[in-house]
N, C-alpha and C. Protein backbone atom coordinates (compact mmCIF):
# COMPACT_ATOMS: atom_id res chain seq x y z
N UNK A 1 89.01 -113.92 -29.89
CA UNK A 1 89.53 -114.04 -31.24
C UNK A 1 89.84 -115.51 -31.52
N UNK A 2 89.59 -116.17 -32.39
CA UNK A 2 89.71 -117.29 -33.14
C UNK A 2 90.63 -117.25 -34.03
N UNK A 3 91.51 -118.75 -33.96
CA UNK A 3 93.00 -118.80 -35.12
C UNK A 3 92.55 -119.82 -35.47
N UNK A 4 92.71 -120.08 -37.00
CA UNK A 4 92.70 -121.01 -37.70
C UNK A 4 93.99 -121.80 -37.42
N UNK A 5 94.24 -122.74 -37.22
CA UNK A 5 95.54 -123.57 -37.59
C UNK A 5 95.84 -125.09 -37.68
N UNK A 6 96.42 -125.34 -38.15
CA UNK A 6 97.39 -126.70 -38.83
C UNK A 6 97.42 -127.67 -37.75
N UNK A 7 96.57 -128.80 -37.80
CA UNK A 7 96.61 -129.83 -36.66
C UNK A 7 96.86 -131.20 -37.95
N UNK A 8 98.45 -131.50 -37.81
CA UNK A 8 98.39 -132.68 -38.06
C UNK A 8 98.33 -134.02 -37.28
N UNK A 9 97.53 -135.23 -37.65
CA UNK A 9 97.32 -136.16 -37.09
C UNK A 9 98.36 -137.45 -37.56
N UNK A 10 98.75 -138.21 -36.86
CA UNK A 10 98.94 -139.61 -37.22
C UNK A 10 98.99 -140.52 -36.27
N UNK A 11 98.90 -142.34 -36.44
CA UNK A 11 98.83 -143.10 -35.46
C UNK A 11 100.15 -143.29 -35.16
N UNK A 12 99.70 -143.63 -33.81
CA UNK A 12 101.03 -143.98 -33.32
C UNK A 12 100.56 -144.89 -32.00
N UNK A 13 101.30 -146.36 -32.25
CA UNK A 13 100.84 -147.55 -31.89
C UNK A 13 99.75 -147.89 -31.00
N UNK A 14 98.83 -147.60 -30.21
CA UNK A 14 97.78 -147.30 -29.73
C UNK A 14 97.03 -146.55 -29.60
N UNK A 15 97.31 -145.33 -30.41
CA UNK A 15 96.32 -143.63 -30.10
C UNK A 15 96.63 -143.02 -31.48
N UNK A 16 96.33 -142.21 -31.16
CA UNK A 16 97.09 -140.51 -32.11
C UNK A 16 97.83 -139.78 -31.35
N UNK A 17 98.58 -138.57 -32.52
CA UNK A 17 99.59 -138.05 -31.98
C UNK A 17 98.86 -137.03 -32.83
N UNK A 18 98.87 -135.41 -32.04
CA UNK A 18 98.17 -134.18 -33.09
C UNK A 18 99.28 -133.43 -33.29
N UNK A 19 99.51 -132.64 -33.70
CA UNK A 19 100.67 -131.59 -33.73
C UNK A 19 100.46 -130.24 -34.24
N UNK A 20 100.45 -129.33 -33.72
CA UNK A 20 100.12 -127.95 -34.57
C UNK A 20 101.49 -127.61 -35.06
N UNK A 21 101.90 -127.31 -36.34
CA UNK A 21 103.41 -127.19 -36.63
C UNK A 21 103.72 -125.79 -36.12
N UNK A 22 102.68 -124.62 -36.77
CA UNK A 22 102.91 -123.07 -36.14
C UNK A 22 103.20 -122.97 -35.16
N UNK A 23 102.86 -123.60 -33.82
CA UNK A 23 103.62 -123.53 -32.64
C UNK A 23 104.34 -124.46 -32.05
N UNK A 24 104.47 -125.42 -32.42
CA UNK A 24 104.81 -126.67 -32.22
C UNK A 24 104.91 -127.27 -31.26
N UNK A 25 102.92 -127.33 -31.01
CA UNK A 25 102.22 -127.85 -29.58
C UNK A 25 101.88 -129.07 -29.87
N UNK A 26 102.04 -129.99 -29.48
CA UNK A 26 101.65 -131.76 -29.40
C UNK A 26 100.28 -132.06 -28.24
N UNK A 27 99.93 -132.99 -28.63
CA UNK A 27 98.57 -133.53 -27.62
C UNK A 27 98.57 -135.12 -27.97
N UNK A 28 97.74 -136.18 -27.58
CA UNK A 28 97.33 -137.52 -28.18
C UNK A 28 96.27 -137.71 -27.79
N UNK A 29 95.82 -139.15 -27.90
CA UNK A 29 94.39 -138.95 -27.95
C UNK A 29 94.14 -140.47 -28.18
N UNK A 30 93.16 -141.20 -28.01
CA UNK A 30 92.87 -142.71 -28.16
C UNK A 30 92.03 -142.39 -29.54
N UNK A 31 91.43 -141.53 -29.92
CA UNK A 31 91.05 -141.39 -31.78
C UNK A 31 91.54 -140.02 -31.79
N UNK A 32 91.02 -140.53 -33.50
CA UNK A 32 91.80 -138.85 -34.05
C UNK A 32 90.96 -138.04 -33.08
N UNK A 33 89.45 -137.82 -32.91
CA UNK A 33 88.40 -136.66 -32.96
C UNK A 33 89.52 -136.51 -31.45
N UNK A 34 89.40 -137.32 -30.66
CA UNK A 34 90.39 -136.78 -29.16
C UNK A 34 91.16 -136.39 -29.18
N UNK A 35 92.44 -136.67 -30.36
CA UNK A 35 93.58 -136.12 -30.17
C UNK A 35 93.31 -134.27 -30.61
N UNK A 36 92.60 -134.71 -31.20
CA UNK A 36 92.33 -133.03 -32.23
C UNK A 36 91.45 -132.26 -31.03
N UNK A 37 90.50 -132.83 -30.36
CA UNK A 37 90.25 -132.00 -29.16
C UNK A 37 91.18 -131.87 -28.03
N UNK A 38 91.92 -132.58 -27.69
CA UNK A 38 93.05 -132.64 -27.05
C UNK A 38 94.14 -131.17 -27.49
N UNK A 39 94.32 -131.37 -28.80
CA UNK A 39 95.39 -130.37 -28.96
C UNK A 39 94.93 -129.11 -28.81
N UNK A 40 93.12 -128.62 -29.14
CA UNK A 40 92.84 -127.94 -29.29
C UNK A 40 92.78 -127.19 -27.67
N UNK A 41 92.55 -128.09 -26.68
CA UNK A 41 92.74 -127.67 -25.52
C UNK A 41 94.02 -126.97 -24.97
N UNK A 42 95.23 -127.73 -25.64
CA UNK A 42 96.28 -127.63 -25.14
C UNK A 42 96.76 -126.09 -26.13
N UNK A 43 96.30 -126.05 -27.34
CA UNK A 43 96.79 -124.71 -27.99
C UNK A 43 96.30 -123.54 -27.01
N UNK A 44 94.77 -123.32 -26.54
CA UNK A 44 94.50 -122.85 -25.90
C UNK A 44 95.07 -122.81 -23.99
N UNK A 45 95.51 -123.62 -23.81
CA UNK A 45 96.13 -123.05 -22.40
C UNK A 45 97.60 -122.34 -22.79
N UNK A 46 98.21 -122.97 -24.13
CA UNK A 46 99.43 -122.10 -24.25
C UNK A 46 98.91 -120.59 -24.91
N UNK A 47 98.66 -120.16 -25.17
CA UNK A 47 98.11 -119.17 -25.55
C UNK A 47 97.39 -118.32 -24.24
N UNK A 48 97.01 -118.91 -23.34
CA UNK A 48 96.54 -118.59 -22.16
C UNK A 48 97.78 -117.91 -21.31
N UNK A 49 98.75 -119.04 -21.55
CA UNK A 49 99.43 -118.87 -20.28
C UNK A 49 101.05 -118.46 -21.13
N UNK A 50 101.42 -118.37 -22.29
CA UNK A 50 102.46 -118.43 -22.43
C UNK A 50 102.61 -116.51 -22.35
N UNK A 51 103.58 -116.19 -22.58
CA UNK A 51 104.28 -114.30 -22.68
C UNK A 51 103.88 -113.77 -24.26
N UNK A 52 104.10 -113.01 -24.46
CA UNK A 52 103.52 -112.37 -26.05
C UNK A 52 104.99 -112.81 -26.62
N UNK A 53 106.35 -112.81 -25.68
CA UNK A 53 107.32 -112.78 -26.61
C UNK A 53 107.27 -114.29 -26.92
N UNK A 54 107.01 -115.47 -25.91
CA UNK A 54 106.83 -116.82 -26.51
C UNK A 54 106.05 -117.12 -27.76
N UNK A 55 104.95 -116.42 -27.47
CA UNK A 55 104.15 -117.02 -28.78
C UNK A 55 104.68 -116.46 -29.95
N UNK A 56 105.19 -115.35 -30.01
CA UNK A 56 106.00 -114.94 -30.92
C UNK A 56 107.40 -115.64 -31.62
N UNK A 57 108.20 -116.29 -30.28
CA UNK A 57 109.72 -116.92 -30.62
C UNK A 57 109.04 -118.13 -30.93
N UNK A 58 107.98 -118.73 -30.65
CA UNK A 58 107.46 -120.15 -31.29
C UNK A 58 106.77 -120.20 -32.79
N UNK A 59 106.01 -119.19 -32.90
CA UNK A 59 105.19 -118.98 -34.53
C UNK A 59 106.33 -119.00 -35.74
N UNK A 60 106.06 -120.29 -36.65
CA UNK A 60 106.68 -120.59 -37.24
C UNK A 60 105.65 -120.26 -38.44
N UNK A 61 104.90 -118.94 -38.37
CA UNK A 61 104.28 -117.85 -39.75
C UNK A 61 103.21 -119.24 -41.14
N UNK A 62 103.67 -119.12 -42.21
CA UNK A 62 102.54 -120.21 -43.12
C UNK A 62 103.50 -121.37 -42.73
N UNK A 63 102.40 -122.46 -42.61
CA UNK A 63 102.92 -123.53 -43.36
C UNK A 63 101.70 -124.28 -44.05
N UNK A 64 102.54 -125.40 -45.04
CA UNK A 64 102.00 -126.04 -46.21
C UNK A 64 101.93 -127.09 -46.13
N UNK A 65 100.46 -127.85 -45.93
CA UNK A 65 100.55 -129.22 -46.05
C UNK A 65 100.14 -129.64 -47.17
N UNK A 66 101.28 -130.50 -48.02
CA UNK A 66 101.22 -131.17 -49.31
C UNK A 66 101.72 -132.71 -49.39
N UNK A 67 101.59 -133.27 -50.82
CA UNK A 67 102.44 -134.45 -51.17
C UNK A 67 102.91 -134.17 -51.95
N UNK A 68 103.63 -135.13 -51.56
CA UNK A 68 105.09 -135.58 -52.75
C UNK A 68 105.04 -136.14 -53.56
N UNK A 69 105.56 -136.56 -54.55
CA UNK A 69 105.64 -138.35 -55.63
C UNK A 69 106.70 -138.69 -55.73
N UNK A 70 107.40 -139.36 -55.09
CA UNK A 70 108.49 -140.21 -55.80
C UNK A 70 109.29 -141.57 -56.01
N UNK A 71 110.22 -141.69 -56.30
CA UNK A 71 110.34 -143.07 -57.06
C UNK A 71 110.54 -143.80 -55.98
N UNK A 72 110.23 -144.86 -55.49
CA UNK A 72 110.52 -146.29 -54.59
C UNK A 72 110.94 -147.41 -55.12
N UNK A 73 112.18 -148.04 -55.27
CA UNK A 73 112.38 -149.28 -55.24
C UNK A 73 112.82 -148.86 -56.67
């Protein structure tokens, strides 16, 4: 079975940093495409190896990635 989910990326001073927020599994990576295969590895061993009740007490259900606008300065 295949899950869609939420890999956010950003730099962070020499690499990337990935983050899935639904479970809130981290990975990095020297580019994005690594960090994002990176995490994708790492979602999969937790999912491998974690209990049904973990993945459960960790699933944090939808989330929404959007922007904001507002005033500066």
């Amino acid at each position: 079975m295949n899950r869609r989910l939420t890999a956010i990326i950003e730099r962070e001073q020499d690499g990337y940093v990935a983050l899935c927020p639904e479970y809130d599994v981290v990975s990095q990576g020297a580019s994005i495409e690594e960090a994002r295969r990176n995490l994708g590895e790492a979602l999969e061993l937790f999912f491998e190896c974690a209990s049904a009740e973990e993945v459960e007490r960790r699933h944090r259900g939808e989330v929404y990635v959007t922007q904001v606008e507002v005033a500066v300065g």
